[in-house]
N, C-alpha and C. Protein backbone atom coordinates (compact mmCIF):
# COMPACT_ATOMS: atom_id res chain seq x y z
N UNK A 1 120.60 97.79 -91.82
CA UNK A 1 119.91 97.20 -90.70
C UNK A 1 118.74 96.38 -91.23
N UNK A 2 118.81 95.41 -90.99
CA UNK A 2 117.51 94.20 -90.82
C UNK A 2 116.51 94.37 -90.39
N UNK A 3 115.21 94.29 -90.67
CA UNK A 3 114.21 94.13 -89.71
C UNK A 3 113.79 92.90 -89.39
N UNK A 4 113.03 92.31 -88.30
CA UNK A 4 113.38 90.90 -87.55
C UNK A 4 111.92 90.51 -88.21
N UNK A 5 112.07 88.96 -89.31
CA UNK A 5 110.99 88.78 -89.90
C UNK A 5 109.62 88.15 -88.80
N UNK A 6 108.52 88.48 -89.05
CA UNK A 6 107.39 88.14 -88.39
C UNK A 6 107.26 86.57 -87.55
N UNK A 7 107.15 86.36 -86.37
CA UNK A 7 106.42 85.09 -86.17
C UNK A 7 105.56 84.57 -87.06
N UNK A 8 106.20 83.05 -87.32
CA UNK A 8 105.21 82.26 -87.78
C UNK A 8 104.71 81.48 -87.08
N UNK A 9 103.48 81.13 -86.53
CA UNK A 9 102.66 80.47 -86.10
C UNK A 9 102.73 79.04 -86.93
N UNK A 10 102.33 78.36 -86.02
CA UNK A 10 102.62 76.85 -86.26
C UNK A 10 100.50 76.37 -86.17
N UNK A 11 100.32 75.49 -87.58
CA UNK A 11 99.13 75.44 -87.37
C UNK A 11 98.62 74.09 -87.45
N UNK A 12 97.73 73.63 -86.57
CA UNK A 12 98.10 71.89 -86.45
C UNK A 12 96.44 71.84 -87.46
N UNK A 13 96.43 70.90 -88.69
CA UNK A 13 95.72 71.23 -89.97
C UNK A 13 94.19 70.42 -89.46
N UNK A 14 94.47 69.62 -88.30
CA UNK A 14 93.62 68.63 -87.70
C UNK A 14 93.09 69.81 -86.26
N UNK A 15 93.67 70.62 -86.39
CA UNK A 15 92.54 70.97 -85.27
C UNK A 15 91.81 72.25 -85.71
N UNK A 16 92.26 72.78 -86.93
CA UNK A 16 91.20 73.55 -87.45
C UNK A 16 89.75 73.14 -87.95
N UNK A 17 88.79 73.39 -87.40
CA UNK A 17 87.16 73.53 -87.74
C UNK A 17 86.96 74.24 -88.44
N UNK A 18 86.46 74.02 -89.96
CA UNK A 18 85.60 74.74 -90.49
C UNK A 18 84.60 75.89 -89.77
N UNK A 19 83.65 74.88 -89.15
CA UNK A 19 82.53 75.50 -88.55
C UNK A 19 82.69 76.35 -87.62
N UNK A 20 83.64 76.34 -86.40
CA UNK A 20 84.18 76.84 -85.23
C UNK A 20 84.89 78.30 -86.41
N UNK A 21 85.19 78.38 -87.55
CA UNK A 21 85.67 79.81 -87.80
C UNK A 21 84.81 80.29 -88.43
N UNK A 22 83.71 79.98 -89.11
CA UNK A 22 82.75 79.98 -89.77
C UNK A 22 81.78 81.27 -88.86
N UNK A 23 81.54 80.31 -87.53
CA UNK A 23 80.69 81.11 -86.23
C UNK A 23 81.72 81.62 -85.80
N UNK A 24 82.88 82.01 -85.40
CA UNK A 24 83.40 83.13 -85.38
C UNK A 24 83.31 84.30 -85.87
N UNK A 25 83.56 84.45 -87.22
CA UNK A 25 83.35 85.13 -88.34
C UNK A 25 82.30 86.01 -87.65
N UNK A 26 81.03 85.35 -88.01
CA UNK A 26 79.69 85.69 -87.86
C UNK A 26 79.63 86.11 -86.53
N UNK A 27 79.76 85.94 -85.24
CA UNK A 27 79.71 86.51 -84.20
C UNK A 27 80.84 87.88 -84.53
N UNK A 28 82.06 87.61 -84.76
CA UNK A 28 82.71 89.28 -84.98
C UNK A 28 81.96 90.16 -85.94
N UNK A 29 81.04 89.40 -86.55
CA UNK A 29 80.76 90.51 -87.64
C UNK A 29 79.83 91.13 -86.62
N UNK A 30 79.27 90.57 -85.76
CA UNK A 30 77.93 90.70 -85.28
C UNK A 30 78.47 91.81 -84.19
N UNK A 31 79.22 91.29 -83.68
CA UNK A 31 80.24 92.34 -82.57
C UNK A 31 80.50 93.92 -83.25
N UNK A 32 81.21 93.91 -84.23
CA UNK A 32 81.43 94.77 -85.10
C UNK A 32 80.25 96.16 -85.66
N UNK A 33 79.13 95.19 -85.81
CA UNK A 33 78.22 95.95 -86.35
C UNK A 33 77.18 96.71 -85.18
N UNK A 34 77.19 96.27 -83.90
CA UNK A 34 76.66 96.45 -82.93
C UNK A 34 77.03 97.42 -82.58
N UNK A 35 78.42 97.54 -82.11
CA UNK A 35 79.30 98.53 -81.75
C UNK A 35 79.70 99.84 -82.47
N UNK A 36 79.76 99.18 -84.33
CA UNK A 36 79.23 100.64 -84.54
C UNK A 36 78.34 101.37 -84.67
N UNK A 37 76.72 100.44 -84.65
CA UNK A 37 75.60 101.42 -84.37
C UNK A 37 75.60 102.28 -83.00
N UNK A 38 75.95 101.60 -81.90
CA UNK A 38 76.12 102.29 -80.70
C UNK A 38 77.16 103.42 -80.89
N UNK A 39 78.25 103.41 -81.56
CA UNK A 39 78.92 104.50 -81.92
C UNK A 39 78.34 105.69 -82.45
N UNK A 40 77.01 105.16 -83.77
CA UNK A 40 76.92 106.15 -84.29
C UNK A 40 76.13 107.09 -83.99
N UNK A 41 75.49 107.09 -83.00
CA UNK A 41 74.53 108.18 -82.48
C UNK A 41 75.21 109.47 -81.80
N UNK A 42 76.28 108.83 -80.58
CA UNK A 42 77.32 109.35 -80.45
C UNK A 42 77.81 110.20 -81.44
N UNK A 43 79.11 110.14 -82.44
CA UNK A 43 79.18 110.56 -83.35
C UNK A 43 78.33 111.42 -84.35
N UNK A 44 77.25 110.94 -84.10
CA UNK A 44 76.38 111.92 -85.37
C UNK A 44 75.94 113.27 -84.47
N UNK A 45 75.87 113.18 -83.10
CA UNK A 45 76.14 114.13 -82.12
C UNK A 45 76.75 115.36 -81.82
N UNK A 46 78.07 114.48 -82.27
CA UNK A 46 79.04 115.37 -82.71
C UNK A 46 79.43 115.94 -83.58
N UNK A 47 78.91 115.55 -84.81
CA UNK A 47 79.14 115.71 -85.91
C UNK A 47 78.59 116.96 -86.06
N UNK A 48 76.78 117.04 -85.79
CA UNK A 48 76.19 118.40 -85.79
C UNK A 48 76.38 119.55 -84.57
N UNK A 49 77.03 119.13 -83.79
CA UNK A 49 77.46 120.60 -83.05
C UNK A 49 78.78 120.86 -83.11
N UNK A 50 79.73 120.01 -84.30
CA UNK A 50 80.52 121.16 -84.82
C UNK A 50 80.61 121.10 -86.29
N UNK A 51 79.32 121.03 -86.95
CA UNK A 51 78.65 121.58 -88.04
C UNK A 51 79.43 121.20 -89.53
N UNK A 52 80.19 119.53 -88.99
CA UNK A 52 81.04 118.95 -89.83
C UNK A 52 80.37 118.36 -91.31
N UNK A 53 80.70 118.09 -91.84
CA UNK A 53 79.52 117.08 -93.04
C UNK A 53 79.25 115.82 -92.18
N UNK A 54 78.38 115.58 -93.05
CA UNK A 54 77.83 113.92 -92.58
C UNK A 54 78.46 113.40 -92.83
N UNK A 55 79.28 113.32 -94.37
CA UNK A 55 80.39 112.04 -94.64
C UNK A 55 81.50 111.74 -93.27
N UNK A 56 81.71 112.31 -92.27
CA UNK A 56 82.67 112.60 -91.27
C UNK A 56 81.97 111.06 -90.43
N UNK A 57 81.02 110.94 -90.21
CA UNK A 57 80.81 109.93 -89.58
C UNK A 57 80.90 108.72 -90.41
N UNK A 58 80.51 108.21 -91.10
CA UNK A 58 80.83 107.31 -92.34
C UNK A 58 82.11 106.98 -92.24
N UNK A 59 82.91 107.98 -92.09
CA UNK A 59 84.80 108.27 -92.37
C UNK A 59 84.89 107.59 -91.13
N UNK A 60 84.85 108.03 -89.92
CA UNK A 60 84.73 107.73 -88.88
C UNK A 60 84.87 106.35 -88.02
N UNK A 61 83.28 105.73 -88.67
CA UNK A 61 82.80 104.43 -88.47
C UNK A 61 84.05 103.23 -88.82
N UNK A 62 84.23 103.79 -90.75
CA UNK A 62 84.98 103.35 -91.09
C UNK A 62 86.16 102.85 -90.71
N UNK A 63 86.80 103.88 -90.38
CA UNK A 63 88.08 103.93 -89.17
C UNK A 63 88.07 103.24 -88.32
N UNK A 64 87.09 102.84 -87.17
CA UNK A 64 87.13 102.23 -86.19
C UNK A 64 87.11 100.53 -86.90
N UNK A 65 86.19 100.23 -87.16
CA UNK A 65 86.07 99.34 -87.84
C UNK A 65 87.17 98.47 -88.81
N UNK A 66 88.20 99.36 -89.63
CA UNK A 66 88.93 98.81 -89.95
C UNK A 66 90.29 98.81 -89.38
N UNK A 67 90.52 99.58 -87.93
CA UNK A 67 91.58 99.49 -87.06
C UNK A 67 92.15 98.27 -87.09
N UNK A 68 91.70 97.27 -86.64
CA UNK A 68 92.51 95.99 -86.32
C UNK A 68 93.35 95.55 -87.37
N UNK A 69 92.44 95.76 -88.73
CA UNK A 69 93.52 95.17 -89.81
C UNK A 69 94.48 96.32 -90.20
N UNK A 70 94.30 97.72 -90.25
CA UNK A 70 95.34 98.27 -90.51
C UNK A 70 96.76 98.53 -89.76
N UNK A 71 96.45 98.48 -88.19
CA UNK A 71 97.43 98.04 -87.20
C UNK A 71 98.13 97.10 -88.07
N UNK A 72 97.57 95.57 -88.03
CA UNK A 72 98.56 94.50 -88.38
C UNK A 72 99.29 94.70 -89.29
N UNK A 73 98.84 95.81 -90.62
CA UNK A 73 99.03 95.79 -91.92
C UNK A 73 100.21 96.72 -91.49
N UNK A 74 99.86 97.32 -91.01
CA UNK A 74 101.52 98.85 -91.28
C UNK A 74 102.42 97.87 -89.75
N UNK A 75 102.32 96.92 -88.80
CA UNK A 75 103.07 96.38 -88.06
C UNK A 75 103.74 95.47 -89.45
N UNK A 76 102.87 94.29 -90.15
CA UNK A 76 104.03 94.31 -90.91
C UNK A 76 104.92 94.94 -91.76
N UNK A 77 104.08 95.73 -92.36
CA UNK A 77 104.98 96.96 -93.71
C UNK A 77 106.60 97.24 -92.45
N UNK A 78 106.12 97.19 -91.37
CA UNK A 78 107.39 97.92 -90.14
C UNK A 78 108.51 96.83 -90.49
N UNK A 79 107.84 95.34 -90.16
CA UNK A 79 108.58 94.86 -89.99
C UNK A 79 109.22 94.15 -91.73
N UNK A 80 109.28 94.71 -92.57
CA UNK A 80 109.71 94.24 -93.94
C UNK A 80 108.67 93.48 -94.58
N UNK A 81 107.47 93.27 -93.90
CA UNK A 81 106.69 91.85 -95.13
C UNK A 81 105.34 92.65 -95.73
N UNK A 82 106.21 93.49 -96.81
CA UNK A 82 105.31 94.43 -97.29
C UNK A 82 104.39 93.46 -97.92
N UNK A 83 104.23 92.20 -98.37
CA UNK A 83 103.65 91.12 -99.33
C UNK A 83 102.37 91.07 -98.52
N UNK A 84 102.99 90.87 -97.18
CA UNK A 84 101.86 90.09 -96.27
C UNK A 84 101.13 91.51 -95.41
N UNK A 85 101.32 92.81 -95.85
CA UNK A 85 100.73 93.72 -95.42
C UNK A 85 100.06 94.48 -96.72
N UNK A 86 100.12 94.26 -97.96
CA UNK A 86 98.99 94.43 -99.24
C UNK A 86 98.12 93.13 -98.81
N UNK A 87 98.48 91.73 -98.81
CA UNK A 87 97.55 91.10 -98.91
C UNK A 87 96.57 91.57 -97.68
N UNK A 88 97.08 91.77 -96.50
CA UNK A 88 95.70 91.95 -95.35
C UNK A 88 94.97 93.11 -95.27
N UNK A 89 95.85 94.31 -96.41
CA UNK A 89 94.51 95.13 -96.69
C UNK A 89 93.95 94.81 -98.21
N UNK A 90 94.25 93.79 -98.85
CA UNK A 90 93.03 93.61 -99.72
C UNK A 90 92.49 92.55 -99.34
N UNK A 91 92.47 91.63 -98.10
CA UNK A 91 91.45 91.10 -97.83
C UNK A 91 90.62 91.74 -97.30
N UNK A 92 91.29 92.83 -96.09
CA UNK A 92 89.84 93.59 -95.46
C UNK A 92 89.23 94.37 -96.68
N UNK A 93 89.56 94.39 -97.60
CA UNK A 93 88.58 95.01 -99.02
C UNK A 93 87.67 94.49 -99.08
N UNK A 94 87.84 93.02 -99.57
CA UNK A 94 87.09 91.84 -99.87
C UNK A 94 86.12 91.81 -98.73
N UNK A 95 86.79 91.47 -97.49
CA UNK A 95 86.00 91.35 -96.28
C UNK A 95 84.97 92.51 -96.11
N UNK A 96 85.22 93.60 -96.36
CA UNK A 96 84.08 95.13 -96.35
C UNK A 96 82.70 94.62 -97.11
N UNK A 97 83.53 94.60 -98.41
CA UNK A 97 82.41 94.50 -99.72
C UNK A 97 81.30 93.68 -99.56
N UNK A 98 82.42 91.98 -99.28
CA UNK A 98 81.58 90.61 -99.45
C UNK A 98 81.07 90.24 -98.19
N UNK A 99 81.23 90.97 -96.76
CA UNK A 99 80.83 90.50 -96.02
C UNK A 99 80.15 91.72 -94.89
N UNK A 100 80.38 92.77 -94.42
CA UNK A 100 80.06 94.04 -93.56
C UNK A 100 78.94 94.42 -94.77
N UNK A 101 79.22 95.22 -95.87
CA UNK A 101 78.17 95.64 -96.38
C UNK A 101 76.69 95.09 -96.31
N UNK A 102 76.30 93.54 -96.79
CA UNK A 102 75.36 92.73 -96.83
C UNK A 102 75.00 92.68 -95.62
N UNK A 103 75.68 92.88 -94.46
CA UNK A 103 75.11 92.33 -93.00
C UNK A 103 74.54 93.69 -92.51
N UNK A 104 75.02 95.08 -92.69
CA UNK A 104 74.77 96.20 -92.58
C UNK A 104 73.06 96.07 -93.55
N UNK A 105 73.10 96.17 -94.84
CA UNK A 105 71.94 96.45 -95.30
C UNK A 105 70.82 95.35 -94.52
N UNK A 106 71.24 93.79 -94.44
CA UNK A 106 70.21 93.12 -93.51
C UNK A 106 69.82 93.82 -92.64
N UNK A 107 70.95 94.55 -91.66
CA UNK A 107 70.30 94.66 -90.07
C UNK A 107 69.00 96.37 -90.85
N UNK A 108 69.90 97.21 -91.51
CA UNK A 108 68.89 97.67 -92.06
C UNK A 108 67.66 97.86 -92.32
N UNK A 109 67.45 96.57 -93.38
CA UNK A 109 66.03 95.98 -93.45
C UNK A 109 65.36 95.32 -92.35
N UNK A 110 65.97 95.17 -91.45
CA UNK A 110 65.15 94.58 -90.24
C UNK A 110 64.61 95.61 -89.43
N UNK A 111 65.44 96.41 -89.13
CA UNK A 111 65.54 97.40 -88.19
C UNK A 111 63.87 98.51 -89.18
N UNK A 112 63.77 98.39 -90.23
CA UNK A 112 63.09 99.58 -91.39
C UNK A 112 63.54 100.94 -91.27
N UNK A 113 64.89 100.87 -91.19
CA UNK A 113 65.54 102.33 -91.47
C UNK A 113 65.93 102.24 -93.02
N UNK A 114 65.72 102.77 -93.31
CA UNK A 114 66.87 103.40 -94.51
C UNK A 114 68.25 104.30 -94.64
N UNK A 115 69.00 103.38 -95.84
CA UNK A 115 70.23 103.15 -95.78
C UNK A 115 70.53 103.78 -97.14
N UNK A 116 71.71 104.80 -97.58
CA UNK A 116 71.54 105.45 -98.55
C UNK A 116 73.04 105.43 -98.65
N UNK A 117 73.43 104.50 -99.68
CA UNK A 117 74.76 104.04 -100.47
C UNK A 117 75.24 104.60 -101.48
N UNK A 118 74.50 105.65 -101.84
CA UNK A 118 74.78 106.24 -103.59
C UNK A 118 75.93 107.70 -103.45
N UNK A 119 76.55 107.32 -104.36
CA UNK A 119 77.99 108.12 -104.62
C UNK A 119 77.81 109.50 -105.19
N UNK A 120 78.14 110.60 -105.05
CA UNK A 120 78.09 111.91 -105.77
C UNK A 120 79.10 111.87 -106.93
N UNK A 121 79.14 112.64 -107.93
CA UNK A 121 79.72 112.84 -108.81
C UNK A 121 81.67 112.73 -108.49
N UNK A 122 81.94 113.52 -107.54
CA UNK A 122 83.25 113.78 -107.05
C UNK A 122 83.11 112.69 -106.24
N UNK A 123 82.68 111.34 -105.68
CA UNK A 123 83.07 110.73 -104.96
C UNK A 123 83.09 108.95 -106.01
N UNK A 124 82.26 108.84 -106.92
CA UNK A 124 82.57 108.25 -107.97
C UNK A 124 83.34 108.67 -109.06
N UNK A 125 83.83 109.77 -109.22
CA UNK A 125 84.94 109.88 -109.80
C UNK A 125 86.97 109.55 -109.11
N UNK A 126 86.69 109.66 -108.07
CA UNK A 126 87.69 109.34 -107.19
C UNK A 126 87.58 107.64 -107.13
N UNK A 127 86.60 107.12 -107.18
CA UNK A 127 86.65 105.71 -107.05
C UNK A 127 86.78 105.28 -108.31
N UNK A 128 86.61 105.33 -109.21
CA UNK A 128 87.20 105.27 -110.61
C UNK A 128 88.25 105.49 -110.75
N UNK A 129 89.22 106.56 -110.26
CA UNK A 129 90.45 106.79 -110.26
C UNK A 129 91.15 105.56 -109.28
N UNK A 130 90.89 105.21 -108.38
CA UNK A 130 91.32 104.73 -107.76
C UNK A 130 91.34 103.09 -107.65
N UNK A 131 89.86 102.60 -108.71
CA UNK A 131 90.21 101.39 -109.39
C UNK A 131 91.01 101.15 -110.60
N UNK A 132 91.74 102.29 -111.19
CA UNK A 132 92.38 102.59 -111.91
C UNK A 132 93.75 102.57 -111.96
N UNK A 133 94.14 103.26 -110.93
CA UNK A 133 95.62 102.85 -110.04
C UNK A 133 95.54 101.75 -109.43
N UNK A 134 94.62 100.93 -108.86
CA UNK A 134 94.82 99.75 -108.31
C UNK A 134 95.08 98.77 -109.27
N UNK A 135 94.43 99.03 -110.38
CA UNK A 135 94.61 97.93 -111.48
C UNK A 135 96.10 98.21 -111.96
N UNK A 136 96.74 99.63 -112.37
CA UNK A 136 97.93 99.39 -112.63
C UNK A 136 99.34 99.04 -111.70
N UNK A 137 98.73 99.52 -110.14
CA UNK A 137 99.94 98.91 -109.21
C UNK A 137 99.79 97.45 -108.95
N UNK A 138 98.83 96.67 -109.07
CA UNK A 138 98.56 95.28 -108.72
C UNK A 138 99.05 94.16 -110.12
N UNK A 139 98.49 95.13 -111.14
CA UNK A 139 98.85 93.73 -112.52
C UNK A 139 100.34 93.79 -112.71
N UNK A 140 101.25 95.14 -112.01
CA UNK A 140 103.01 94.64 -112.63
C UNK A 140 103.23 93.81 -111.35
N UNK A 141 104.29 92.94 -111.77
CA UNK A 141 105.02 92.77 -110.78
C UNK A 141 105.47 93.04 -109.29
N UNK A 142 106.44 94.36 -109.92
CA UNK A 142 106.27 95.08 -108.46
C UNK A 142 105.68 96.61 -109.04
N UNK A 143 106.02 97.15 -107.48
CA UNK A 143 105.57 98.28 -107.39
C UNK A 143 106.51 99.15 -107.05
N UNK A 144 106.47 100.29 -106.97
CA UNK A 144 106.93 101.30 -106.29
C UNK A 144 106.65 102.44 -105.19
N UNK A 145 107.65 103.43 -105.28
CA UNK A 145 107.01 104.59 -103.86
C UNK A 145 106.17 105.20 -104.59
N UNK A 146 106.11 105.40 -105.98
CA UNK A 146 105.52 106.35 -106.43
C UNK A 146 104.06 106.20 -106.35
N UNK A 147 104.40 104.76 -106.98
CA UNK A 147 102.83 104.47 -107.15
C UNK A 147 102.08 104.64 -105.73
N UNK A 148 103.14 104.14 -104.71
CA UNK A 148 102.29 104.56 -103.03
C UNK A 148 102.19 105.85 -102.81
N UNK A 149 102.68 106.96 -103.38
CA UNK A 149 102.69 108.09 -103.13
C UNK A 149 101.30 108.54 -103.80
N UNK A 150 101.30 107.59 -105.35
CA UNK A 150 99.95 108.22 -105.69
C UNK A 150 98.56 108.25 -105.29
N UNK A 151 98.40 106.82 -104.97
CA UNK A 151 97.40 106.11 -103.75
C UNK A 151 97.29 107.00 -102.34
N UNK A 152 98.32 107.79 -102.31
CA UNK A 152 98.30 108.27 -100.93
C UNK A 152 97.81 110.24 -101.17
N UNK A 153 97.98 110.28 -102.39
CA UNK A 153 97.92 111.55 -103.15
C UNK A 153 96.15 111.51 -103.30
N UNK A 154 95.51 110.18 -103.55
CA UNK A 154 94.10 110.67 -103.89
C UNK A 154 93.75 110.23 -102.57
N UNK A 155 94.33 109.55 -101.66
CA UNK A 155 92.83 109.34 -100.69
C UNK A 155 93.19 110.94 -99.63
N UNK A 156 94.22 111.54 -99.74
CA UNK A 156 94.12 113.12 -99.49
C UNK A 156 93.31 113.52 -99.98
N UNK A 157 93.19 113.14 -101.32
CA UNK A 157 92.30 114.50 -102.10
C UNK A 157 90.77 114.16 -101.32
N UNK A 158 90.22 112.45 -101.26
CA UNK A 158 89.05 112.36 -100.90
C UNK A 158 88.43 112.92 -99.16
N UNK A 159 89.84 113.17 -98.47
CA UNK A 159 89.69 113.91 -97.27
C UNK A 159 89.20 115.36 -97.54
N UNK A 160 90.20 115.90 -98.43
CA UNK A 160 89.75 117.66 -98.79
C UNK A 160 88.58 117.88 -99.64
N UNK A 161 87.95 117.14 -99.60
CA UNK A 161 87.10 117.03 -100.74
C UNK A 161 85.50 116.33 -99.87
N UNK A 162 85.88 115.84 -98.92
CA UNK A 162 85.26 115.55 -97.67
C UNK A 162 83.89 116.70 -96.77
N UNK A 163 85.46 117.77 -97.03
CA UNK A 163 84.98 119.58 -96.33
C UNK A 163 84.47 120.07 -97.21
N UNK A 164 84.57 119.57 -98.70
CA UNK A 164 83.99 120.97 -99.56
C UNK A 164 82.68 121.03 -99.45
């Protein structure tokens, strides 16, 4: 059985604006970041009356936040274009790093809260592991289940490891 390949959108090269996606961008980021501060009070709410760790909200935030692209990403993996469902979760990588992080620490510094980014021993060691496997499933060719199995083997571990 086949799966039915994705719509392609037709894109007329003259009516794309730079600028018009530019301020897009920047207004979703702005959308984005709003919504999860309003989230997080909520959440951190909850967090302490059922006496969860703090990382749970972080996890959380996270989640919401990167919903939209992982929807699209496992709709395509569904529909066969596993190519075009790695690339849209390593752009939302890119997009986290090079663009949410920096706008997060701004509103930060505006706001004069403090913002505390630093990794524990077991949580930089997992990210080391895990730029580690990324480097070896990304530089072959292809890939395999395994290698998805392994990727899928540590970000378990960083859940159980979440509670300890």
């Amino acid at each position: 059985m086949e799966a039915n390949p994705l719509p392609r959108e037709k894109i007329d090269p003259k009516a794309s604006f730079p600028l018009y996606h530019v301020l897009m961008l920047v207004v979703s980021l702005l959308f984005v970041v709003f919504f999860a501060e309003k989230l997080a009070f909520p959440i951190e709410y909850a967090i302490e009356k059922m006496k969860a760790p703090k990382v749970v909200g972080g996890f959380l935030i996270a989640l919401l936040v990167l919903l939209p692209e992982s929807l699209t990403a496992i709709e395509a993996a569904i529909c066969n274009g596993l190519q075009r469902s790695v690339n849209i979760l390593l752009g939302s990588v890119c997009a986290t790093i090079g663009l949410t992080l920096p706008l997060i620490l701004a509103f930060s510094l505006l706001k004069s809260s403090s913002l505390i980014l630093g990794l524990g021993q077991v949580e930089a060691t997992l990210l080391v592991l895990t730029l580690l496997l990324c480097q070896i499933t990304f530089s072959g060719g292809k890939t395999n289940i395994l290698q998805g199995a392994v990727h899928l083997l540590l970000f378990f571990s960083y859940l159980i490891m979440m509670f300890d």
